[in-house]
Protein backbone atom coordinates (compact mmCIF):
# COMPACT_ATOMS: atom_id res chain seq x y z
CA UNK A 1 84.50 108.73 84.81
CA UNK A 2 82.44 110.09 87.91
CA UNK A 3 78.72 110.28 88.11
CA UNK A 4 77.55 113.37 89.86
CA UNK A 5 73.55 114.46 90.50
CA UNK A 6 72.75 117.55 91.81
CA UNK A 7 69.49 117.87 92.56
CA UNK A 8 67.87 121.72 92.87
CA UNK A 9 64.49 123.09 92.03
CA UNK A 10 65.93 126.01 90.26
CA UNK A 11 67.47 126.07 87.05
CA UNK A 12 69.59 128.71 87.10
CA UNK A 13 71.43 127.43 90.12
CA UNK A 14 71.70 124.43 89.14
CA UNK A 15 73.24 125.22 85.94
CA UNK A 16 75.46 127.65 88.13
CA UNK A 17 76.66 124.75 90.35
CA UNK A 18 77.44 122.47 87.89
CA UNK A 19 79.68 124.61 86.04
CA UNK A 20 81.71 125.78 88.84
CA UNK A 21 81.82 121.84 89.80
CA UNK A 22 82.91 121.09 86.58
CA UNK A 23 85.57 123.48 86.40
CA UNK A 24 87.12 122.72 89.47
CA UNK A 25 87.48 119.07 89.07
CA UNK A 26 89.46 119.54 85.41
CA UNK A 27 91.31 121.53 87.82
CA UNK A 28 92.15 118.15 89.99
CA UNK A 29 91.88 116.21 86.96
CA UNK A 30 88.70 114.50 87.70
CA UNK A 31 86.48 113.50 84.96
CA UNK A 32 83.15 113.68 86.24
CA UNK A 33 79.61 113.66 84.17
CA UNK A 34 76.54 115.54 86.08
CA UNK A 35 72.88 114.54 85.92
CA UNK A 36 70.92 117.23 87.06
CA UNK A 37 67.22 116.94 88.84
CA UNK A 38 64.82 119.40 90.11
CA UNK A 39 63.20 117.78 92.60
CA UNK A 40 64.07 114.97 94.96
CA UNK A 41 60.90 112.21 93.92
CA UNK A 42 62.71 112.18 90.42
CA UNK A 43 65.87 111.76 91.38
CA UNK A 44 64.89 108.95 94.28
CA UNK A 45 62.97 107.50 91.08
CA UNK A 46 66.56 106.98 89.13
CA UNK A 47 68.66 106.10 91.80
CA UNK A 48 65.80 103.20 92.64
CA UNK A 49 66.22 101.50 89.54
CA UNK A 50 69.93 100.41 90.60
CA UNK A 51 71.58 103.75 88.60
CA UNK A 52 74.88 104.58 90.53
CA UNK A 53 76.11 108.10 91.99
CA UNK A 54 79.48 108.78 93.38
CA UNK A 55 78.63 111.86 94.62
CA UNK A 56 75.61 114.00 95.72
CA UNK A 57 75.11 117.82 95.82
CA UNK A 58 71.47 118.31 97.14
CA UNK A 59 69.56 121.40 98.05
CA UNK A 60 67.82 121.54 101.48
CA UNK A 61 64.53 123.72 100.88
CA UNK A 62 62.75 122.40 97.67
CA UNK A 63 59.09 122.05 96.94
CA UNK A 64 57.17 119.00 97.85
CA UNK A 65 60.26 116.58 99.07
CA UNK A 66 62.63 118.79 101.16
CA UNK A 67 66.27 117.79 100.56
CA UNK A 68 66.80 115.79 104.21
CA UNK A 69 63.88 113.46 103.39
CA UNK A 70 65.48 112.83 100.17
CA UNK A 71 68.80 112.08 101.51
CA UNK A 72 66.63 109.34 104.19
CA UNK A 73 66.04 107.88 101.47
CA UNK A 74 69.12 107.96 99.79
CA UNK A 75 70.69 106.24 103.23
CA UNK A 76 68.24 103.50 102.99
CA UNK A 77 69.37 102.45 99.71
CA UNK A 78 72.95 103.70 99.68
CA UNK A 79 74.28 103.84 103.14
CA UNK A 80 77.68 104.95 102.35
CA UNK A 81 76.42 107.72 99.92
CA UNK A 82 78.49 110.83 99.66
CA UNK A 83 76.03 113.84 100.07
CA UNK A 84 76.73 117.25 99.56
CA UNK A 85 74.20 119.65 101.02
CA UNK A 86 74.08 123.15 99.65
CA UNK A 87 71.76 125.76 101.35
CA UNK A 88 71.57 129.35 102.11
CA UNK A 89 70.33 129.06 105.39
CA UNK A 90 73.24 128.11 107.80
CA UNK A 91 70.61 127.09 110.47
CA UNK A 92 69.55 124.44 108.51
CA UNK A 93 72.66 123.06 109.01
CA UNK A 94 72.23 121.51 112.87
CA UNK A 95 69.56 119.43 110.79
CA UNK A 96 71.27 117.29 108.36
CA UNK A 97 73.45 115.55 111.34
CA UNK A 98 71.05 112.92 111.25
CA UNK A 99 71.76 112.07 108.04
CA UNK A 100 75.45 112.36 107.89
CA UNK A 101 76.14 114.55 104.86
CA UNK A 102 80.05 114.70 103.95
CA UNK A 103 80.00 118.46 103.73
CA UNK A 104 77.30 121.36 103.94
CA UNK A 105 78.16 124.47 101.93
CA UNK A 106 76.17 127.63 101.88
CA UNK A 107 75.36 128.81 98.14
CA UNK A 108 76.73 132.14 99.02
CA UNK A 109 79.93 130.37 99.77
CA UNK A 110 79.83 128.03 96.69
CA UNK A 111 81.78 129.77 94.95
CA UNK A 112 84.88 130.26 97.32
CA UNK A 113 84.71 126.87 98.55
CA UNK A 114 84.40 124.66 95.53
CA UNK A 115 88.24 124.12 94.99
CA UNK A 116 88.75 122.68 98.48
CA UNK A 117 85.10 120.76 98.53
CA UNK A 118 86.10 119.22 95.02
CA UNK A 119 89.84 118.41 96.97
CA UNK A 120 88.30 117.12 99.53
CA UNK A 121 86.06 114.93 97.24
CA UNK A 122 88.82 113.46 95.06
CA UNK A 123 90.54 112.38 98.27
CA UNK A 124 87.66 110.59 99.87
CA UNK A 125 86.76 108.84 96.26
CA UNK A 126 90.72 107.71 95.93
CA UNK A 127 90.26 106.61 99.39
CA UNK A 128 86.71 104.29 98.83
CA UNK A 129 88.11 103.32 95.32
CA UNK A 130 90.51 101.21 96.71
CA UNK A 131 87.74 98.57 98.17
CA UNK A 132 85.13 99.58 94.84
CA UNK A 133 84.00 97.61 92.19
CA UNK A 134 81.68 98.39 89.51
CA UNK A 135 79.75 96.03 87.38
CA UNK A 136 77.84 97.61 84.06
CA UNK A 137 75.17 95.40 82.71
CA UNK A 138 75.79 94.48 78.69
CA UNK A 139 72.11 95.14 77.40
CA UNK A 140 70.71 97.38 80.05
CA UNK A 141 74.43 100.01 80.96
CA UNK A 142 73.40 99.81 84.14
CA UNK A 143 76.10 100.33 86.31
CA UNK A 144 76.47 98.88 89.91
CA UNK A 145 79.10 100.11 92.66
CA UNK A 146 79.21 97.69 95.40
CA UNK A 147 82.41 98.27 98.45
CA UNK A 148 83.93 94.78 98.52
CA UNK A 149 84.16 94.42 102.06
CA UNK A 150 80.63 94.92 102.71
CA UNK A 151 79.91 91.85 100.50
CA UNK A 152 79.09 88.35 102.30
CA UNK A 153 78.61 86.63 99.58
CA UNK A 154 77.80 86.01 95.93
CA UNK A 155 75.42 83.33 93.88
CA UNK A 156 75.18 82.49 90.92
CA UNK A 157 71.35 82.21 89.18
CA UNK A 158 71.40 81.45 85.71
CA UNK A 159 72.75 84.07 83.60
CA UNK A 160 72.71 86.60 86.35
CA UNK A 161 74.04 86.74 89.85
CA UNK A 162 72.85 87.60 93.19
CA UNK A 163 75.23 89.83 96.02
CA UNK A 164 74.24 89.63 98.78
CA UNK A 165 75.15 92.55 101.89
CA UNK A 166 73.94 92.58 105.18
CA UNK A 167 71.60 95.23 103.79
CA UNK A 168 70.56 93.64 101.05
CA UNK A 169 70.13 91.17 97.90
CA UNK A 170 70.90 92.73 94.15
CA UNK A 171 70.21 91.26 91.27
CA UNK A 172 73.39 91.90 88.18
CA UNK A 173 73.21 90.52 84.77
CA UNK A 174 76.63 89.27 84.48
CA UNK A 175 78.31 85.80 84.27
CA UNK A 176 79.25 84.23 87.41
CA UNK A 177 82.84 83.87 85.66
CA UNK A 178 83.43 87.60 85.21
CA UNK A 179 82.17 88.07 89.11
CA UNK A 180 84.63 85.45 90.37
CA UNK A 181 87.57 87.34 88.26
CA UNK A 182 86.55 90.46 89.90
CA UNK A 183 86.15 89.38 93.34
CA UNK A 184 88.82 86.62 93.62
CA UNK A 185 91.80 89.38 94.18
CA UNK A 186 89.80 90.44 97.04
CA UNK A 187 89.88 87.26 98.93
CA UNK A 188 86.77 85.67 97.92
CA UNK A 189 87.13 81.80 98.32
CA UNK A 190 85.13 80.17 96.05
CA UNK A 191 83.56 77.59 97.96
CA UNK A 192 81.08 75.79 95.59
CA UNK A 193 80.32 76.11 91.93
CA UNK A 194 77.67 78.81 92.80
CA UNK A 195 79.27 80.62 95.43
CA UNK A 196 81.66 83.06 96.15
CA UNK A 197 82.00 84.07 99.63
CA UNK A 198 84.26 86.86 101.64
CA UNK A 199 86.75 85.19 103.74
CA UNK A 200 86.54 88.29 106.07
CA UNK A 201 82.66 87.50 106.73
CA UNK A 202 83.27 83.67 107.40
CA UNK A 203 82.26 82.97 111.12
CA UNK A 204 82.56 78.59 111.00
CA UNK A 205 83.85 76.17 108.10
CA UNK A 206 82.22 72.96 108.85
CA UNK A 207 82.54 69.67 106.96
CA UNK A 208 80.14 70.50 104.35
CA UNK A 209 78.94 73.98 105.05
CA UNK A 210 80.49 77.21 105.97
CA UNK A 211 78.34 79.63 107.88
CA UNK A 212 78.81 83.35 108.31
CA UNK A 213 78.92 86.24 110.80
CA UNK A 214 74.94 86.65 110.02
CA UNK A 215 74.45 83.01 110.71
CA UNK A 216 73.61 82.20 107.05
CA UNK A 217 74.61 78.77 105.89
CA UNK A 218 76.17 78.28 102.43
CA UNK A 219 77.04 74.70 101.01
CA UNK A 220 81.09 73.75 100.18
CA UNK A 221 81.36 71.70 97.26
CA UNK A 222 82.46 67.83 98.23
CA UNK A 223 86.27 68.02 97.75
CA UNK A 224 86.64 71.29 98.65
CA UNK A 225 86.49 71.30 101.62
CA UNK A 226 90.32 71.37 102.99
CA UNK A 227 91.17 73.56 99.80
CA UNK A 228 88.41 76.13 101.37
CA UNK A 229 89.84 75.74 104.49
CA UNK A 230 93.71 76.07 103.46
CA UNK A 231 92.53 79.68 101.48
CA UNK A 232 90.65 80.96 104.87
CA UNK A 233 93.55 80.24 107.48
CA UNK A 234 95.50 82.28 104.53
CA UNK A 235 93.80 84.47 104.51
CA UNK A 236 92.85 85.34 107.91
CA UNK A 237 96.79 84.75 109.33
CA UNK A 238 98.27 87.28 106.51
């Protein structure tokens, strides 16, 4: 199932857009749960705390935080968010291009566009799905989307792990184990007992460290060094 926020300060559109969502995605048999927000500092206050959206639909003119700010925000933490904006004034359009919203609908529109939008949503999840994974946290159900070739590396720490982007560092309660299971299909060479790394980020194997495009340094386990090396040239020549 889908995770979907829209995020409008009034209820009755909301409500309104949500249910013409809905029914348009049974309609491309998408299965797809809404959270809805009416204001943007409440919804930047969930999405903070690690929760996962696949999908966006965010009004332009609210009160206090307008709906571009928001999505600034949203591209800080979530670069490769997919934001819908919906607004009744077409002008406002010229606007979002700084942010890079996947569509802008007007709400006069909505309701004669939300067959192709939802289409053209599927399509573009189908599409990202293929280099997704999710990881849901056993006590807390927090659930983390991270796009696999993004990922330089992951370490483990304790009974939780750390995976690391270019953009960032996140901290998942999950067994190293389960993360190497996940990520070995997706040519991750395991390079040390507490390391996973993406072959496609590896800039230098040397004898006893391997250092990546970002010039970070990771250790190679002693003895695995020609094993690491055999997986890369794989890797890299297929």
């Amino acid at each position: 199932m889908y995770q979907a926020a829209i995020v409008e300060d009034e209820k009755t559109v909301s409500e309104y857009i949500r249910t013409l969502l809905a029914n348009s995605f049974q309609k491309q048999q998408l299965s797809v749960a809404f959270d809805l927000f009416d204001n943007g500092v409440s919804f930047l206050k969930m999405i903070s705390s690690h929760y996962h959206y696949d999908m966006i639909f965010l009004d332009i003119e609210m009160p206090g935080m307008d709906g571009i700010s928001v999505c600034k925000q949203i591209r800080s933490l979530y670069p490769d968010a997919l934001v819908v904006f919906i607004s009744n004034k077409e002008e406002l359009v010229f606007s979002t291009f700084e942010v890079q919203p996947f569509r802008f609908v007007r709400k006069t529109q909505f309701e004669f566009m939300v067959d192709s939008l939802s289409l053209a949503i599927k399509n573009e999840l189908l599409s990202r799905n293929r280099q997704m994974i999710r990881i849901i946290e056993p006590l807390s159900n927090d659930i983390f989307s991270f796009d696999v070739r993004k990922i330089l590396y992951a370490e483990a720490q304790g009974r939780r792990c750390d995976i690391v982007t270019a953009e960032n560092r996140t901290t998942v309660a999950c067994r190293f184990m389960d993360l190497e299971n996940l990520l070995l299909p997706y040519r991750f060479i395991k390079i040390h007992r507490s390391y996973l790394v993406n072959s496609a980020h590896i800039f230098h194997i040397q004898k006893s460290t391997v250092i990546l495009n970002d010039h970070t340094e990771l250790p190679i386990s002693r003895g695995k060094q020609e094993e690491v090396k055999q997986l890369f040239l794989t890797y890299t020549m297929s």
